[in-house]
Structure formats: C-alpha cells, structure tokens
PDB file of N, CA and C in Angstrom:
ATOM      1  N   UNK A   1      22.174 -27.850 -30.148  1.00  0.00           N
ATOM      2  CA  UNK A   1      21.935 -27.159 -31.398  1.00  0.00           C
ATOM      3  C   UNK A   1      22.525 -25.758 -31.305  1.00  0.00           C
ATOM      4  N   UNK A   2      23.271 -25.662 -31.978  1.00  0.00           N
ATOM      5  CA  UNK A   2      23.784 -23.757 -32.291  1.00  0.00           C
ATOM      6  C   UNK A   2      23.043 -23.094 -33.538  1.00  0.00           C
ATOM      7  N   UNK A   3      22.890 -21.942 -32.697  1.00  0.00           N
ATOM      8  CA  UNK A   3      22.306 -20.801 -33.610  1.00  0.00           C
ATOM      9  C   UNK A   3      23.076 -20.152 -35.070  1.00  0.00           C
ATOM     10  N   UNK A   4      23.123 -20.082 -35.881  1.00  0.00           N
ATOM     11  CA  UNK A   4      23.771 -19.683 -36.509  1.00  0.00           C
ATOM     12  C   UNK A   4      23.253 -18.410 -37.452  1.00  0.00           C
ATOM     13  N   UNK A   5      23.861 -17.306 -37.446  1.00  0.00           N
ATOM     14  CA  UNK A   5      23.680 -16.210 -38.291  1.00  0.00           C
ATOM     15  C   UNK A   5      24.233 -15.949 -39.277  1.00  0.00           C
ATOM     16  N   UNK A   6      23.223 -15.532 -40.768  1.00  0.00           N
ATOM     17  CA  UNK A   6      24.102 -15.323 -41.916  1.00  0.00           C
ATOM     18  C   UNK A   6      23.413 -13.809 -42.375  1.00  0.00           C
ATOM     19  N   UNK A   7      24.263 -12.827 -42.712  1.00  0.00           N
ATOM     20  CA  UNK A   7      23.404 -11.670 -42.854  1.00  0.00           C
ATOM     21  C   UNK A   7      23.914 -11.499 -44.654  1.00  0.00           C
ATOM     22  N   UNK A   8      23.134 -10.799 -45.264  1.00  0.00           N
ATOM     23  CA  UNK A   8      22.447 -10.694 -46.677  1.00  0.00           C
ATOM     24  C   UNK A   8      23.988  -9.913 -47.295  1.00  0.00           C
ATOM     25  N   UNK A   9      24.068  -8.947 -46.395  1.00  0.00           N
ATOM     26  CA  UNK A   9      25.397  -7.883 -46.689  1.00  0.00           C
ATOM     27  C   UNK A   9      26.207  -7.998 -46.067  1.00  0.00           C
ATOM     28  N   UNK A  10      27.494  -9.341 -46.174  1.00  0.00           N
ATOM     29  CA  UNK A  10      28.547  -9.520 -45.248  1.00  0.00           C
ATOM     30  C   UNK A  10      29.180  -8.484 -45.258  1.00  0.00           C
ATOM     31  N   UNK A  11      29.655  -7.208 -46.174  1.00  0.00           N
ATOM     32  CA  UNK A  11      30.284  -6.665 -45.976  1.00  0.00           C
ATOM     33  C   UNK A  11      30.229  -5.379 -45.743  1.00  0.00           C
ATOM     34  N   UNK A  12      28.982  -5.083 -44.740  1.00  0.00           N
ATOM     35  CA  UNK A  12      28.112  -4.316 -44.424  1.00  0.00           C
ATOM     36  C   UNK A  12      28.965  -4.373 -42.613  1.00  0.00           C
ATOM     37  N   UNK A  13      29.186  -5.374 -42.501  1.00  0.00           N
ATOM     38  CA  UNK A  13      29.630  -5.552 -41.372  1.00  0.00           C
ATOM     39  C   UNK A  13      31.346  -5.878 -40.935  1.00  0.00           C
ATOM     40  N   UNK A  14      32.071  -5.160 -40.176  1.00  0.00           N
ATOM     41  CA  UNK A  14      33.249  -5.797 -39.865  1.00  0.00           C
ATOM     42  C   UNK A  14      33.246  -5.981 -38.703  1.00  0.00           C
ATOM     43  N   UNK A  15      34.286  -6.983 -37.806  1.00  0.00           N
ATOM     44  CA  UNK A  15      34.230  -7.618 -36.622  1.00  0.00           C
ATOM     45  C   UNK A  15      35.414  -6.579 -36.412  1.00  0.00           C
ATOM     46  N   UNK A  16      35.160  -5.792 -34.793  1.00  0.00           N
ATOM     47  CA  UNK A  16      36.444  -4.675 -35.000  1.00  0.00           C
ATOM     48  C   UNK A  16      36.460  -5.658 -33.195  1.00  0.00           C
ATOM     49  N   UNK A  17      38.117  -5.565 -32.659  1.00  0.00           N
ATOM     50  CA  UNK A  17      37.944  -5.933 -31.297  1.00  0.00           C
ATOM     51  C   UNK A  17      39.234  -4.713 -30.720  1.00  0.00           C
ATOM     52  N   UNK A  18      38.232  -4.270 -29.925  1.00  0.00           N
ATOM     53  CA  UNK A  18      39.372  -2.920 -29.201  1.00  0.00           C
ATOM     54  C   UNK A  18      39.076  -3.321 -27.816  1.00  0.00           C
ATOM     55  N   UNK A  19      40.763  -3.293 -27.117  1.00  0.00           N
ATOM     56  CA  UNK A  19      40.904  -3.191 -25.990  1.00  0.00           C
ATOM     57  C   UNK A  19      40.310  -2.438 -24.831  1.00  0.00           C
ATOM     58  N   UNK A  20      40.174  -2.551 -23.766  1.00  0.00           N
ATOM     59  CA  UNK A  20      38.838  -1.672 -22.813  1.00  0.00           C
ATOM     60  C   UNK A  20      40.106  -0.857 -21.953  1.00  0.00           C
ATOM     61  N   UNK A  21      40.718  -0.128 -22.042  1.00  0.00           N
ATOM     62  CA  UNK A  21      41.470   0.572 -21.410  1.00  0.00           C
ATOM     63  C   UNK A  21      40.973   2.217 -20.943  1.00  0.00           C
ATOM     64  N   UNK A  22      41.451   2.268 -19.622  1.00  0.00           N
ATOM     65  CA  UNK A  22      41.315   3.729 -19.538  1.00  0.00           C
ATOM     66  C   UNK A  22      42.357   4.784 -19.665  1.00  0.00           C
ATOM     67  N   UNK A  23      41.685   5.473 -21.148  1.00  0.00           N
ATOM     68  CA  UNK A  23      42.981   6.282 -21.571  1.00  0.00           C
ATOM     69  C   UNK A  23      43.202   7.743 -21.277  1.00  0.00           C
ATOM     70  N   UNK A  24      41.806   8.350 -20.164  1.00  0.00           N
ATOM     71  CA  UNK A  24      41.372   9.663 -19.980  1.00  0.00           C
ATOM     72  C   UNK A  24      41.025   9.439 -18.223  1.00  0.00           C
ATOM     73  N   UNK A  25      41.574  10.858 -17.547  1.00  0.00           N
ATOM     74  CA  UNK A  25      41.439  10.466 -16.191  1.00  0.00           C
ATOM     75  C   UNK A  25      40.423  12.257 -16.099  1.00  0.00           C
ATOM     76  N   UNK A  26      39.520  12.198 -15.215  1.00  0.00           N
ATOM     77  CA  UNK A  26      38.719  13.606 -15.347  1.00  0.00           C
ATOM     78  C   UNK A  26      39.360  14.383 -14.420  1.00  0.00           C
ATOM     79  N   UNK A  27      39.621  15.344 -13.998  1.00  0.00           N
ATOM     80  CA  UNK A  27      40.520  16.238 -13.218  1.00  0.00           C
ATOM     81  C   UNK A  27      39.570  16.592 -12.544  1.00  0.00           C
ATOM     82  N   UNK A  28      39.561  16.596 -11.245  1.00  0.00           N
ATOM     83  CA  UNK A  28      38.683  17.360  -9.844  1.00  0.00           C
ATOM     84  C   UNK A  28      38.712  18.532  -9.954  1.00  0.00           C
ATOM     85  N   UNK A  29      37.858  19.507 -10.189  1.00  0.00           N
ATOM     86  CA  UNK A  29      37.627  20.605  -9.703  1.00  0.00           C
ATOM     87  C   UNK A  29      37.095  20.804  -8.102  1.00  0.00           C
ATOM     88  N   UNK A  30      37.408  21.447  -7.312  1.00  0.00           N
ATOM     89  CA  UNK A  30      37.497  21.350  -6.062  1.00  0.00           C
ATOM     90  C   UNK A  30      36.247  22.883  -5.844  1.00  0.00           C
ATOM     91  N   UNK A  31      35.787  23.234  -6.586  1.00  0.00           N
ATOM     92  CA  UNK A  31      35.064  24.479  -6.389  1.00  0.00           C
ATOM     93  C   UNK A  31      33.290  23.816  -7.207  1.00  0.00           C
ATOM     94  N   UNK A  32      33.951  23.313  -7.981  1.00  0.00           N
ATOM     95  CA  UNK A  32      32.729  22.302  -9.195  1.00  0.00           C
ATOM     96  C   UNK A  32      31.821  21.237  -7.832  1.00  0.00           C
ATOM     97  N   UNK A  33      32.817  20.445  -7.448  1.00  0.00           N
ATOM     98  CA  UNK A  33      32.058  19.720  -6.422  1.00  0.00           C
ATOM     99  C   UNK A  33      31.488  19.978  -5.208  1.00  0.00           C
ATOM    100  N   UNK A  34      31.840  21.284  -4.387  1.00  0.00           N
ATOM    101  CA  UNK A  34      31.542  22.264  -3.534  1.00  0.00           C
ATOM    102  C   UNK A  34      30.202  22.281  -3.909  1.00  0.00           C
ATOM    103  N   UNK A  35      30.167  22.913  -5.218  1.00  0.00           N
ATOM    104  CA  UNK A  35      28.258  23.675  -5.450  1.00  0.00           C
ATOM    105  C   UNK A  35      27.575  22.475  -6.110  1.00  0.00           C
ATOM    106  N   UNK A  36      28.120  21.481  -6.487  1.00  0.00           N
ATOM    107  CA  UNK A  36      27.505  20.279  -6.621  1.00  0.00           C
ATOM    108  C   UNK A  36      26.882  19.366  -4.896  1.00  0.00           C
ATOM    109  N   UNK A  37      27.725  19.659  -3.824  1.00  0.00           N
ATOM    110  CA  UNK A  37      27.442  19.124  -2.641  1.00  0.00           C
ATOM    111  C   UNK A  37      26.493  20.492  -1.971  1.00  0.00           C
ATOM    112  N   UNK A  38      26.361  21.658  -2.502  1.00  0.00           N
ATOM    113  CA  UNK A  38      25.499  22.441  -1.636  1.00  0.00           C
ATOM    114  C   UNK A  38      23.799  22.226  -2.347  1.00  0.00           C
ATOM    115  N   UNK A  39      23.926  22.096  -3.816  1.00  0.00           N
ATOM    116  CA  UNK A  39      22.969  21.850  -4.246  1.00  0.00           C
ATOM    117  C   UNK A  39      22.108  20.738  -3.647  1.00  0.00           C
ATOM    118  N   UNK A  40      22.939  19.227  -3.606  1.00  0.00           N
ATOM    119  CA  UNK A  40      21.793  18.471  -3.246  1.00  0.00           C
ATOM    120  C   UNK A  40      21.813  18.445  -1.584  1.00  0.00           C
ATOM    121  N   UNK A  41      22.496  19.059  -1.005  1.00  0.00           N
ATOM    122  CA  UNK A  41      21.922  19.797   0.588  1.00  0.00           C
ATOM    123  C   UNK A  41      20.856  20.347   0.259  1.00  0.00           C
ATOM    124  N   UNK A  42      20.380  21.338  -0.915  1.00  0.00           N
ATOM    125  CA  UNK A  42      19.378  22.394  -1.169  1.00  0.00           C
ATOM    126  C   UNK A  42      18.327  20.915  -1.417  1.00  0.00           C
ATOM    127  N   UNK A  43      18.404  20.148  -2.037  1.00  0.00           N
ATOM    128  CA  UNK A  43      17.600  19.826  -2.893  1.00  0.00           C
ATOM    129  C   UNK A  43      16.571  18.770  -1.809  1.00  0.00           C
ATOM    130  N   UNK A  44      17.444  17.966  -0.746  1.00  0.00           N
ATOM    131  CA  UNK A  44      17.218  17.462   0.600  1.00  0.00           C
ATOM    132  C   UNK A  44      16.506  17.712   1.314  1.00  0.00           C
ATOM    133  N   UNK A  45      15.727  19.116   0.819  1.00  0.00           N
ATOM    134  CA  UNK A  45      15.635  19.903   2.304  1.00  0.00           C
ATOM    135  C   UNK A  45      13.707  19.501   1.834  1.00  0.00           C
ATOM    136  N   UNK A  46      12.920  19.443   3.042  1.00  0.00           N
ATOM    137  CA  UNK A  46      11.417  18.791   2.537  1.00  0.00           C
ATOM    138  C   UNK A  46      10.842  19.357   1.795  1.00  0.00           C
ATOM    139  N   UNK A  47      10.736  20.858   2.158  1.00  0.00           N
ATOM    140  CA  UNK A  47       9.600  21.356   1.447  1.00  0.00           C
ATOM    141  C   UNK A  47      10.237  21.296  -0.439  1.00  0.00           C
ATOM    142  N   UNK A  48      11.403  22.057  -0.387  1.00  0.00           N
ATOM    143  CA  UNK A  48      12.474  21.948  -1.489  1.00  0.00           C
ATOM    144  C   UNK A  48      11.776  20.371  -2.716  1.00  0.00           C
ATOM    145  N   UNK A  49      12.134  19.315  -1.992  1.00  0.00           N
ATOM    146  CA  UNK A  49      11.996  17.744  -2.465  1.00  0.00           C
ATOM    147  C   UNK A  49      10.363  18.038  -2.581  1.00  0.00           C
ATOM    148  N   UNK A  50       9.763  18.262  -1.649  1.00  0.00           N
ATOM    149  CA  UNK A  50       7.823  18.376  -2.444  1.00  0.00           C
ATOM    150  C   UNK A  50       7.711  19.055  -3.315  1.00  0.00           C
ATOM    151  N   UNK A  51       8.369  20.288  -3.399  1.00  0.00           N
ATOM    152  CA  UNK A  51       8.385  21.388  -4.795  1.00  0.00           C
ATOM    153  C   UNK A  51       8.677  20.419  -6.236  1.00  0.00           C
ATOM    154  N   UNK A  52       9.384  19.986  -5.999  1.00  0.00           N
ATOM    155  CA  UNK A  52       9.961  19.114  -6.937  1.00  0.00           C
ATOM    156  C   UNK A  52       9.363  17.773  -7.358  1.00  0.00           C
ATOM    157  N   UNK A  53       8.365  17.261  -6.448  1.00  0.00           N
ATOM    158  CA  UNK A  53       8.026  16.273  -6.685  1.00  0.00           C
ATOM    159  C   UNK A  53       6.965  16.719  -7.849  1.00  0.00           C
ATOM    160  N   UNK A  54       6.254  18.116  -6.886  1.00  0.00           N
ATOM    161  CA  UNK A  54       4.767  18.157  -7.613  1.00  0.00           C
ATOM    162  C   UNK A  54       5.489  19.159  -8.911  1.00  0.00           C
ATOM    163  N   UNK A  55       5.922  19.808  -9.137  1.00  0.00           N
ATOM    164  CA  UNK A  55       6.648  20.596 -10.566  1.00  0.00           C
ATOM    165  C   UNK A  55       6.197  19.239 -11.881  1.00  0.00           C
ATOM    166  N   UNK A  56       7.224  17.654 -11.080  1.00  0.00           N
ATOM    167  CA  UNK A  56       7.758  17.006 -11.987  1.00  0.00           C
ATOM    168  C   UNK A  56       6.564  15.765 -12.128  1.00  0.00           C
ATOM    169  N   UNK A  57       5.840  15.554 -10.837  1.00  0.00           N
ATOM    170  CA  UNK A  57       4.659  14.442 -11.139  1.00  0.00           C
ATOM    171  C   UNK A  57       3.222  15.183 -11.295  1.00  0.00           C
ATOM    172  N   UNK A  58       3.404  15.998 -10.704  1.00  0.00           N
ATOM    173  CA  UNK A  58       2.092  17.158 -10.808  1.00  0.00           C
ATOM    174  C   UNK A  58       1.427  16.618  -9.473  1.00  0.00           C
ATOM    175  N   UNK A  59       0.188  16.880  -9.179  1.00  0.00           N
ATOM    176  CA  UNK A  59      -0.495  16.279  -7.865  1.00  0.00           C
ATOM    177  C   UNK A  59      -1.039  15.391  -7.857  1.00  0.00           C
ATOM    178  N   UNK A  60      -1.742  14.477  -6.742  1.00  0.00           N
ATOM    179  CA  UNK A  60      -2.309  13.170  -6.940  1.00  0.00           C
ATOM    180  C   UNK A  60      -3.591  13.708  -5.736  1.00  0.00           C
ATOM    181  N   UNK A  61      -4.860  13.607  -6.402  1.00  0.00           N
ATOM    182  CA  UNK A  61      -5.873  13.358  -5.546  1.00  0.00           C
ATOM    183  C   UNK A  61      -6.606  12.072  -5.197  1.00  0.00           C
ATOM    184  N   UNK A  62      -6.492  11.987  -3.885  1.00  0.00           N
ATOM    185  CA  UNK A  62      -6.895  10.064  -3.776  1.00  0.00           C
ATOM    186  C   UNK A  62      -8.176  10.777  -3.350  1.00  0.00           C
ATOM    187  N   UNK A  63      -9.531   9.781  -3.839  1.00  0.00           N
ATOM    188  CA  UNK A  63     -10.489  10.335  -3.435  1.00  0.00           C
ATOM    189  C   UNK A  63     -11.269   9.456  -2.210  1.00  0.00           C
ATOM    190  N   UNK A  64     -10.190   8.598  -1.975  1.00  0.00           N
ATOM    191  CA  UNK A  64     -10.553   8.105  -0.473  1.00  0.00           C
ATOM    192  C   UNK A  64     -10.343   9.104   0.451  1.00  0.00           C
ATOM    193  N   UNK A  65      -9.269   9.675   0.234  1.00  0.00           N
ATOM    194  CA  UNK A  65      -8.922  10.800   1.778  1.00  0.00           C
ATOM    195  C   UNK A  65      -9.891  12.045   1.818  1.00  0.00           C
ATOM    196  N   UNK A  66     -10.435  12.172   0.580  1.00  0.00           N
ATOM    197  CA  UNK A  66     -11.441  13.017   1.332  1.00  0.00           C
ATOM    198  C   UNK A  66     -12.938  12.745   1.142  1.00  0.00           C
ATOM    199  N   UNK A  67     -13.172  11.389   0.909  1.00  0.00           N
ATOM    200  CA  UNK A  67     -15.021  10.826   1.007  1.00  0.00           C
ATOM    201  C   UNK A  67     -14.575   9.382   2.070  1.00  0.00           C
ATOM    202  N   UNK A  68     -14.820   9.693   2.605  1.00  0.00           N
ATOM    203  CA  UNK A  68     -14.607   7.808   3.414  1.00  0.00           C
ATOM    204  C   UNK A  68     -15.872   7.883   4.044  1.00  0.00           C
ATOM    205  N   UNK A  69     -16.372   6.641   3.281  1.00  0.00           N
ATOM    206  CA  UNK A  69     -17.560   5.854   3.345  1.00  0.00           C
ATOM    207  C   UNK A  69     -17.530   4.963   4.382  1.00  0.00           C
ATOM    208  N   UNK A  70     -18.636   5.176   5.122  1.00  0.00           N
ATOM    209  CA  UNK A  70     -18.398   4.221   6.565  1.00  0.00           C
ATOM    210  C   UNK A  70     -19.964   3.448   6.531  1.00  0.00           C
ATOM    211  N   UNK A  71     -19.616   2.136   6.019  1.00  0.00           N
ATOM    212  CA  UNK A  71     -21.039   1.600   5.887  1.00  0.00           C
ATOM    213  C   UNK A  71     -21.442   1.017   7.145  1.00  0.00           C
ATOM    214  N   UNK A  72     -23.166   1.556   7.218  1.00  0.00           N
ATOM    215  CA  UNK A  72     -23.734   1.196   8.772  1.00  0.00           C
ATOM    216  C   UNK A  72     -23.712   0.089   9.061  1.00  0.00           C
ATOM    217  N   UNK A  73     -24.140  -0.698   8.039  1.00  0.00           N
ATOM    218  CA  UNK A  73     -24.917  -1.791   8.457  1.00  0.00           C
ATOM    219  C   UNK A  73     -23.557  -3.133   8.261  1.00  0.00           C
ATOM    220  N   UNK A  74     -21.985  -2.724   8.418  1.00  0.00           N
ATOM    221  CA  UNK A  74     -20.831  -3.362   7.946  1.00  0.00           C
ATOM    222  C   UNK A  74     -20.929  -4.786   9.120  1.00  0.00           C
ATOM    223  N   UNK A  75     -21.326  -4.457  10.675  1.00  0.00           N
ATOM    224  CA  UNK A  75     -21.192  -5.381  12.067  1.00  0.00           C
ATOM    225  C   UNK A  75     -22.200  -5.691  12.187  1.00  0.00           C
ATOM    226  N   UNK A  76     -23.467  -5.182  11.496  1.00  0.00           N
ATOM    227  CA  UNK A  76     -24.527  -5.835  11.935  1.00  0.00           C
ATOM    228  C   UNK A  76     -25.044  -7.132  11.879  1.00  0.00           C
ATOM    229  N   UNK A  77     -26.165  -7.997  12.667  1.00  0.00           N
ATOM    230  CA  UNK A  77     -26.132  -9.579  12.410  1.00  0.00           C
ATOM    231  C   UNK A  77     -27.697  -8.906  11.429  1.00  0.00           C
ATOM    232  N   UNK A  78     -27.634 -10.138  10.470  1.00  0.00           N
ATOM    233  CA  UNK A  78     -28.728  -9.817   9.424  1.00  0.00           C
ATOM    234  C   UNK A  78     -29.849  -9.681   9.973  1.00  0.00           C
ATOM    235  N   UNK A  79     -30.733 -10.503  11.002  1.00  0.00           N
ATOM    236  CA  UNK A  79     -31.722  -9.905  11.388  1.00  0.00           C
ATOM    237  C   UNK A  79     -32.259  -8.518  11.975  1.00  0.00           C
ATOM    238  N   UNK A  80     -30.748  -7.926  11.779  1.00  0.00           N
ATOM    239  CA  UNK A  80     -30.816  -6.914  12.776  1.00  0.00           C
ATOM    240  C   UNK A  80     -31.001  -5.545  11.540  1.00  0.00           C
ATOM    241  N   UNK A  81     -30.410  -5.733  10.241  1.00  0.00           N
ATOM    242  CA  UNK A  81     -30.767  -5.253   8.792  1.00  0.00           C
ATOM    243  C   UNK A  81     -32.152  -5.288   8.582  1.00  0.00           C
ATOM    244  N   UNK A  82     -32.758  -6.951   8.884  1.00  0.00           N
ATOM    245  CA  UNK A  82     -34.190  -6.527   8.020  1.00  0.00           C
ATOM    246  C   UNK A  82     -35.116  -5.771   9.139  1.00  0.00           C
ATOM    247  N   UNK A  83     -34.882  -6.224  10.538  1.00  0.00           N
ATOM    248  CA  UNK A  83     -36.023  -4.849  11.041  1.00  0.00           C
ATOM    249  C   UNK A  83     -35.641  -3.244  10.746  1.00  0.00           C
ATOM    250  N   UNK A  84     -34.446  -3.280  10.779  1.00  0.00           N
ATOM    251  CA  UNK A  84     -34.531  -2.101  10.250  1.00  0.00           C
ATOM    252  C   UNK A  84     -34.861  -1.435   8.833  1.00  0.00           C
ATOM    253  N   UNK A  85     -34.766  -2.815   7.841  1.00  0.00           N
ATOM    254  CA  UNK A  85     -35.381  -2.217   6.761  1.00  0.00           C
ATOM    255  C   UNK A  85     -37.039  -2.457   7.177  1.00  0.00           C
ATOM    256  N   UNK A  86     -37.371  -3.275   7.628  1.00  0.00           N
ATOM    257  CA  UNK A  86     -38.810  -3.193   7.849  1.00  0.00           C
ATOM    258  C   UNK A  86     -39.398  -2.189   8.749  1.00  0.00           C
ATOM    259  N   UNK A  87     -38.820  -1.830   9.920  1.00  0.00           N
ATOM    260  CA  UNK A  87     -39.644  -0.083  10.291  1.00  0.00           C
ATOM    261  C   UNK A  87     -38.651   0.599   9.158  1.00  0.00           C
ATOM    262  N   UNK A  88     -38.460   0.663   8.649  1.00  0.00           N
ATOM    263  CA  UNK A  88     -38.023   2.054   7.472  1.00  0.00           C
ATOM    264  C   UNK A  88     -39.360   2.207   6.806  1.00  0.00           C
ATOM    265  N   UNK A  89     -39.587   0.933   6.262  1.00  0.00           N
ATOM    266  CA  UNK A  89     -40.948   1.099   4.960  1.00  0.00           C
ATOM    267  C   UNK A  89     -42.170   1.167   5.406  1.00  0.00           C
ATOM    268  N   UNK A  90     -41.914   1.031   6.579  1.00  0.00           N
ATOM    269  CA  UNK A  90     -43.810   1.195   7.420  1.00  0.00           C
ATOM    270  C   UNK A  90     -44.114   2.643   7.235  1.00  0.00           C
TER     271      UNK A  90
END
C-alpha cells in the first residue's frame, strides 16, 4: 500500500531540486584558532570545568552524603530483635 499526499493549496507549494555543492571554502585564520586552542586549554583545567559546571547546572545536594542511616538491627537473626525489643519495654 502507498501513502499518498494531496494538499488543499497545490500551489502553495513548488518542488525546487538544487544541487549539494560546495561553493564557499572558510579561510583559516591562524591567530583566530590560536585563542580558540588556548581557551579550551583554559576551560580543561578542573577547578575552571567545576566553575562552569555549577554557574550552568547550579549545585546538587544528595542527601545521602550527608545523613547515612545505618540500620541496627539490618544482620540481626529475629530472635535476637525481639529480646531486644522485649528488655527495651520492661
């Protein structure tokens, strides 16, 4: 089965077909790419790249890294839970 398209305003539309040629070549500047290669040396550098991270994502607080919950009773065998809940409540 083929799809077929009919649009309301054929002549809204023309079928144009242009060749893909390259008709423009960009000229090297040899001083342009210099401070383009010192920049992202600058930009590489760690602390530089964290500046930048937090400017552009802002900060992230995980609130695992600073509450970590260490549950007691994680290895214990269950009987070993209820005496201890049972001398708790005495």
């Amino acid at each position: 089965m083929e799809a077929r398209y009919v649009f309301n305003d054929p002549w809204r539309f023309v079928l144009q077909v242009r060749p893909h040629m390259i008709t423009h070549i960009r000229m090297a500047d040899p001083e342009l790419e210099s401070a383009l290669q010192k920049l992202q040396a600058y930009k590489k550098q760690p602390r530089i790249r964290l500046r930048i991270k937090r400017l552009t994502q802002g900060r992230s607080y995980r609130w695992r890294s600073y509450r970590e919950y260490k549950n007691p009773l994680k290895n214990m065998p269950l009987y070993r839970i209820l005496e201890a809940a049972y001398n708790d409540n005495i």
